[in-house]
Structures are given as structure tokens and as C-alpha cells.
C-alpha atoms as a PDB file:
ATOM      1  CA  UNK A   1     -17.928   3.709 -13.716  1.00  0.00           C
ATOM      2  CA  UNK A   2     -18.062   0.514 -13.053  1.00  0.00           C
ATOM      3  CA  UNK A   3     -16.042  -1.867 -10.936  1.00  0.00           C
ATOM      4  CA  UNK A   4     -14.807  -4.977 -13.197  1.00  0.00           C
ATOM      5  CA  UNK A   5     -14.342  -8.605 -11.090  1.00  0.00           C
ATOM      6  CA  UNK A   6     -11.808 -10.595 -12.790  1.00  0.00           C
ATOM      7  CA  UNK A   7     -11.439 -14.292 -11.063  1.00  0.00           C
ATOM      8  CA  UNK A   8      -7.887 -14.456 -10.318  1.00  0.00           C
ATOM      9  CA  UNK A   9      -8.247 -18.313 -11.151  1.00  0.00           C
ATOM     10  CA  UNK A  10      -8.510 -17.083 -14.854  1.00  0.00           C
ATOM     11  CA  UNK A  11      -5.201 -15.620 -14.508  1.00  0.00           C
ATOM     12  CA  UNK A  12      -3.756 -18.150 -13.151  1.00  0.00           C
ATOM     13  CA  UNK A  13      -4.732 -20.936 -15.604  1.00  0.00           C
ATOM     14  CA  UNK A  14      -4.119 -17.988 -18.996  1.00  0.00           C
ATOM     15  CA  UNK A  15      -0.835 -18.032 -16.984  1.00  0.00           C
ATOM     16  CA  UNK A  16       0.102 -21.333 -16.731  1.00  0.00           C
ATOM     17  CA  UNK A  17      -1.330 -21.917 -20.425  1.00  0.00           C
ATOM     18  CA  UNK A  18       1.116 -18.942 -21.584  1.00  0.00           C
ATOM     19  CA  UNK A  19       4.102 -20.645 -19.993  1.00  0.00           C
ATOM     20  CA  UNK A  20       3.312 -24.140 -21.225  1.00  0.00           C
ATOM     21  CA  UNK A  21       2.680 -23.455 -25.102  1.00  0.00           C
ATOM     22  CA  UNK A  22       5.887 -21.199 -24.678  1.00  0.00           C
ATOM     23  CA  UNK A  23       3.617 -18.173 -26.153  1.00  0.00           C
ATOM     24  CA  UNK A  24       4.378 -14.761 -25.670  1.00  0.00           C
ATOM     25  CA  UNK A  25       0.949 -13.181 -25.440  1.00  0.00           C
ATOM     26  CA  UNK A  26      -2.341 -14.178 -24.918  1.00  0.00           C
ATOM     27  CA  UNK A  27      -5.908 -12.846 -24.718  1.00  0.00           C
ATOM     28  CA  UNK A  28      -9.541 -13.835 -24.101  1.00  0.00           C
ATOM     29  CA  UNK A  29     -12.360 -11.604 -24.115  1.00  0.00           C
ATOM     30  CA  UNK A  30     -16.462 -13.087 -22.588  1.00  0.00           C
ATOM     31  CA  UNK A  31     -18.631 -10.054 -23.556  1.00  0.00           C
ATOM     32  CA  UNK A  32     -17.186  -6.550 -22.001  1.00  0.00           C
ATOM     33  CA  UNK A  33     -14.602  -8.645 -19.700  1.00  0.00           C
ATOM     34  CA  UNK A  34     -11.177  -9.083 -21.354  1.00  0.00           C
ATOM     35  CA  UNK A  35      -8.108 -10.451 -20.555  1.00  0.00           C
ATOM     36  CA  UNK A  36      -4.963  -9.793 -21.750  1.00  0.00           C
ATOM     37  CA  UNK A  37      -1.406 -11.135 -20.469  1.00  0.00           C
ATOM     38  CA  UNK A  38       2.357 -10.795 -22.270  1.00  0.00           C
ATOM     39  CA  UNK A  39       5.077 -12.128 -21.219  1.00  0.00           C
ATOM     40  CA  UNK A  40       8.357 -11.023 -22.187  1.00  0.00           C
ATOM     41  CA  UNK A  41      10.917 -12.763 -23.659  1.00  0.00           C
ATOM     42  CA  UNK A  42      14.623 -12.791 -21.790  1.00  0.00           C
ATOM     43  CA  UNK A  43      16.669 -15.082 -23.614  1.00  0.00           C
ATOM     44  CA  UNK A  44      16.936 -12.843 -26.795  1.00  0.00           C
ATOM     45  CA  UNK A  45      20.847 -12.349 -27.658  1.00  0.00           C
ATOM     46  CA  UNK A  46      20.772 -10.007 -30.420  1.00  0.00           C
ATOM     47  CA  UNK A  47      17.825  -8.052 -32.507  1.00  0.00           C
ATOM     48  CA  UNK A  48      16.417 -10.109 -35.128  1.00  0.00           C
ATOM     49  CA  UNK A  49      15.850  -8.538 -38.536  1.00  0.00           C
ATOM     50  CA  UNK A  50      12.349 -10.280 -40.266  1.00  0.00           C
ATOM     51  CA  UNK A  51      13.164 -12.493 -42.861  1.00  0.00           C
ATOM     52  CA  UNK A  52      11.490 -12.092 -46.600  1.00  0.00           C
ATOM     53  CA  UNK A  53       8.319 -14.323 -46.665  1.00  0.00           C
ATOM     54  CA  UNK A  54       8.753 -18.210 -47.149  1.00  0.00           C
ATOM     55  CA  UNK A  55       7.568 -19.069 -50.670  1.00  0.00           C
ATOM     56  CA  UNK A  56       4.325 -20.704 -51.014  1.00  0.00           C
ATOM     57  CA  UNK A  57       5.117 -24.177 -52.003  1.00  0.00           C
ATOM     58  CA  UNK A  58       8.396 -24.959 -49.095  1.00  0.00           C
ATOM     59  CA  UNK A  59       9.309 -28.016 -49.219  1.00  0.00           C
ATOM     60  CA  UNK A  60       8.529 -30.441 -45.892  1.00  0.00           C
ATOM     61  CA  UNK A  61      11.149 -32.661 -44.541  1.00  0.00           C
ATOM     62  CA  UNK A  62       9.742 -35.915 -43.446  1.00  0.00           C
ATOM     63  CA  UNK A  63      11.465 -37.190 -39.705  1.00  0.00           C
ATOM     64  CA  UNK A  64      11.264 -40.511 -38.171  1.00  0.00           C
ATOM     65  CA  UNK A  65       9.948 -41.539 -34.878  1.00  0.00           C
ATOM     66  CA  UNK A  66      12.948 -42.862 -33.584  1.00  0.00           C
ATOM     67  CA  UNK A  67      14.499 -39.342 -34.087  1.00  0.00           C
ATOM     68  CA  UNK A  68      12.241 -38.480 -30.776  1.00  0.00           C
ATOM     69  CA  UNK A  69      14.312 -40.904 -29.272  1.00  0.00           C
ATOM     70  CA  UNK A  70      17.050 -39.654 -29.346  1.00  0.00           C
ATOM     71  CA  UNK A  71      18.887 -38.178 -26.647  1.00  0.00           C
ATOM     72  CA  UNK A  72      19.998 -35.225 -28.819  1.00  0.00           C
ATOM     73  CA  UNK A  73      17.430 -34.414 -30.541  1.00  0.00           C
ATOM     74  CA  UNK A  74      16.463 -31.344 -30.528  1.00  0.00           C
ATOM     75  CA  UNK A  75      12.453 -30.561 -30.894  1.00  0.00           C
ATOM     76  CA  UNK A  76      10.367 -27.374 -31.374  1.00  0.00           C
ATOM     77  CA  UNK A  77       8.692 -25.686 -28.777  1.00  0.00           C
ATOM     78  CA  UNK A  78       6.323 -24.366 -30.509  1.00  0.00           C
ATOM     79  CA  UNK A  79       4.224 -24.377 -34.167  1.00  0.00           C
ATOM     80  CA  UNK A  80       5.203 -21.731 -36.962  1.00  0.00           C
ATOM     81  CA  UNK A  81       7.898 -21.043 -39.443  1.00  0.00           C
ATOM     82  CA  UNK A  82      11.764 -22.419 -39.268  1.00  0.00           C
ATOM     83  CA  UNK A  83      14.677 -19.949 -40.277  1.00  0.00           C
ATOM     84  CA  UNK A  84      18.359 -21.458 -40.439  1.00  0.00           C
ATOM     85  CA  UNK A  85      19.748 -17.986 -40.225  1.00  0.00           C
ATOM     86  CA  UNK A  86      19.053 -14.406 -38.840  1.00  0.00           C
ATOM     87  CA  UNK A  87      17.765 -12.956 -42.063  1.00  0.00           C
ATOM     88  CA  UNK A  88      17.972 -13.839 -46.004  1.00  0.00           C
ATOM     89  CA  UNK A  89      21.876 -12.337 -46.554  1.00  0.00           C
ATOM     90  CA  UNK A  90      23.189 -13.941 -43.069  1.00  0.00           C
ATOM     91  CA  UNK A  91      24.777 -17.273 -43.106  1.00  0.00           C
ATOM     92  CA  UNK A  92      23.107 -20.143 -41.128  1.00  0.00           C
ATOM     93  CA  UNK A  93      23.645 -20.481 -37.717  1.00  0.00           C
ATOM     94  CA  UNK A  94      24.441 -23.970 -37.898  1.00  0.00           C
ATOM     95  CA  UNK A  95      25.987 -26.166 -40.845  1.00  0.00           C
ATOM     96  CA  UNK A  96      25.868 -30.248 -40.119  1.00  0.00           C
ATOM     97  CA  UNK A  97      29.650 -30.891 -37.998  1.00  0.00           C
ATOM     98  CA  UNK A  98      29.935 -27.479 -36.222  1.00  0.00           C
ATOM     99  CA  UNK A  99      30.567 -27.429 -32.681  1.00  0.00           C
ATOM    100  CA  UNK A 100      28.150 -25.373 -30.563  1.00  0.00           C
ATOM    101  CA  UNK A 101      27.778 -24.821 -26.990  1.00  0.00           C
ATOM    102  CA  UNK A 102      24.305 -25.014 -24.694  1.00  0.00           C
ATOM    103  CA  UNK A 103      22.967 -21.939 -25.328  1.00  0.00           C
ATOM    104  CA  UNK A 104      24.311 -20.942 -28.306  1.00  0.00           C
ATOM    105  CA  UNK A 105      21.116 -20.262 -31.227  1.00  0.00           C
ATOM    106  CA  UNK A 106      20.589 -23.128 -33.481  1.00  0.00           C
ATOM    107  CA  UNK A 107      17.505 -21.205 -35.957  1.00  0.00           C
ATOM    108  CA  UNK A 108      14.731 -19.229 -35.782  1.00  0.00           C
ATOM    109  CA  UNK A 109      10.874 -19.906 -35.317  1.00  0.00           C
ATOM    110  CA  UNK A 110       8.435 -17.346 -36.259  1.00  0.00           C
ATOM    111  CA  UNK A 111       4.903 -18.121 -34.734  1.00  0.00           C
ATOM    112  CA  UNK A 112       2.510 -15.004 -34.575  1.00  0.00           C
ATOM    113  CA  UNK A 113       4.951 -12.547 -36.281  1.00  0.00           C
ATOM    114  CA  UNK A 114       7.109 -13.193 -32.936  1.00  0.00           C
ATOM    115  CA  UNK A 115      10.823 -14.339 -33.701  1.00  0.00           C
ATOM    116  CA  UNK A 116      12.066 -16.776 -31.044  1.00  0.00           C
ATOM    117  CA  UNK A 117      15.544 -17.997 -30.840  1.00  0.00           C
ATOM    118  CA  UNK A 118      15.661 -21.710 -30.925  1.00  0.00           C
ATOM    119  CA  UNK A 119      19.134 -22.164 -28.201  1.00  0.00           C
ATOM    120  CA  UNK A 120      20.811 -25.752 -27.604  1.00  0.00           C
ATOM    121  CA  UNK A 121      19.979 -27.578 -24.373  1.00  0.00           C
ATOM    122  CA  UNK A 122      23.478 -28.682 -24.391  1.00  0.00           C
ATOM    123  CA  UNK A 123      26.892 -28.977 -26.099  1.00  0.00           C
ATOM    124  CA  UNK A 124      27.946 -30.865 -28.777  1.00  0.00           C
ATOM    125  CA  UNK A 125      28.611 -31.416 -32.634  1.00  0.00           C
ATOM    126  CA  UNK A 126      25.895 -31.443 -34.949  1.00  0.00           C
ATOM    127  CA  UNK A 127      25.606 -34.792 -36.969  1.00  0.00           C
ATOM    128  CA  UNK A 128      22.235 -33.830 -38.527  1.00  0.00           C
ATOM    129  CA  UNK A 129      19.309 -31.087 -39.081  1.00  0.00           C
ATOM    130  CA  UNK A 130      16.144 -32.275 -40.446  1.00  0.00           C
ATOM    131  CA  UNK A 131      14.568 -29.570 -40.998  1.00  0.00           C
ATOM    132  CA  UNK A 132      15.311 -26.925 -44.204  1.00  0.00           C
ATOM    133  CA  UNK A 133      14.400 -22.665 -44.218  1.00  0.00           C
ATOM    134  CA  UNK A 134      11.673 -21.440 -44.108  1.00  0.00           C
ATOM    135  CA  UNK A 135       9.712 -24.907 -43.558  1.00  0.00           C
ATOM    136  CA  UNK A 136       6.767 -25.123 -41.617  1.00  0.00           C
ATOM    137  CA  UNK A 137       6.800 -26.662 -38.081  1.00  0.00           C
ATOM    138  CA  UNK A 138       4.553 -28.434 -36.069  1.00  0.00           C
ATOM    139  CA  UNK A 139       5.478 -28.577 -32.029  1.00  0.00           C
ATOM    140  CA  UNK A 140       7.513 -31.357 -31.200  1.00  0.00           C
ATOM    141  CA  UNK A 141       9.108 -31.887 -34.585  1.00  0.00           C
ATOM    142  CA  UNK A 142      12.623 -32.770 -34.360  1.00  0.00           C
ATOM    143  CA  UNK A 143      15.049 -30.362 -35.882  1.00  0.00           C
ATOM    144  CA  UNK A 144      18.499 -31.084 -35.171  1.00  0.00           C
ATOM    145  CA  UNK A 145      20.411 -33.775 -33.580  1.00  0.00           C
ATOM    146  CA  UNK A 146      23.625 -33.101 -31.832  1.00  0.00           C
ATOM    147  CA  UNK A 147      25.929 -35.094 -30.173  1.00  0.00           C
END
């Protein structure tokens, strides 16, 4: 059997690449070598039940640069599909006016059949979400705005 050399500079760049895109997995494979690292989630609060599928035609809510600006905005981490609440029969976890506390779950993105809690950086009221179920979501785009 043999003895596989992995370059330990591989790691450390799949690494850093895993923490910056705020994945949860990743893997490469260069003829019999693979590489596989997962990192596991902490900040989960409570299990998740999957929601139904979105349906095909969700409509996209259109936000404006100067949203970015903002120093409330709130912005996606990451690409995949938005949920405003835990599953289809749940209420939302957020309504425009409700108070929440940094921390506390704002929605749900679903990127590589992975559900990751979306918390607040900080406290504050909520005075607008841009962003509707089951919508599609591009990193960076602002979803909520609190203040």
C-alpha cells in the first residue's frame, strides 16, 4: 500500500477558502489524490425541519445600491435559497417593526441542501426586509435593514 503525500499548503488554502465563502464542506480530487474537509457548524439554535421546494417561477426583489450603504443592512453570506421562517406551517421569524436582539435568527439560507441560520449582527427594530420566501440569493444581497 501506498504512502499518499498531501501538501499541507493545499489544506491550508481549501481551509482558508472554506472559511471565507462561509461553506460547510469542500472537496477536490487531481487523479487518485483527494481532498476532503467539513467544517461544522456551531451557531445552530434549534433543528431545522426542510422546507417544501420553492416554486419554479419565485418572484425576485430588486434592492438598491445605497441599501449596501447602509449601516444596518444586513447582507447574505452566502448564494442559495431565502426562507422567512423555519418550515412552511411556522410563522416568520421576523415581520417589518419587531424588535430583535444580535443574535437572534432573522431567515434561513439553503445553499447545497445545508440550512444556515441567518443571526443579526446587532440589535435593533426592523424598518425593512427586501427580500420575500423562498427567493433566490446571490452573496452580498441585502436582506433586511434594522435599526
Amino acid at each position: 500500500m501506498s504512502k499518499m503525500f498531501v501538501d499541507q499548503d493545499i489544506i491550508r488554502d481549501l481551509a482558508a477558502l472554506l472559511n471565507e465563502s462561509d461553506l460547510s464542506e469542500i472537496e477536490v480530487q487531481d487523479g487518485e489524490k483527494r481532498i476532503k474537509l467539513v467544517r461544522t457548524i456551531t451557531n445552530a439554535v434549534a433543528p431545522i425541519v426542510v422546507p417544501q421546494a420553492a416554486p419554479l417561477a419565485a418572484p425576485v426583489v430588486e434592492t438598491a445600491v445605497a441599501d449596501k450603504e447602509h449601516p444596518g443592512a444586513v447582507t447574505s453570506p452566502m448564494v442559495g435559497t431565502l426562507y422567512m421562517a423555519a418550515d412552511p406551517d411556522s410563522d416568520d421569524f421576523i415581520k417589518v417593526g419587531d424588535k430583535v436582539s444580535a443574535g437572534q435568527t432573522l431567515m434561513i439560507i439553503e445553499a447545497m441542501k445545508v440550512m444556515n441560520q441567518i443571526p443579526a449582527p446587532m440589535g435593533g427594530t426592523v424598518t425593512q426586509i427586501l427580500v420575500e420566501n423562498s427567493q433566490p440569493i446571490e452573496f452580498g444581497d441585502v436582506l433586511v435593514i434594522i435599526e
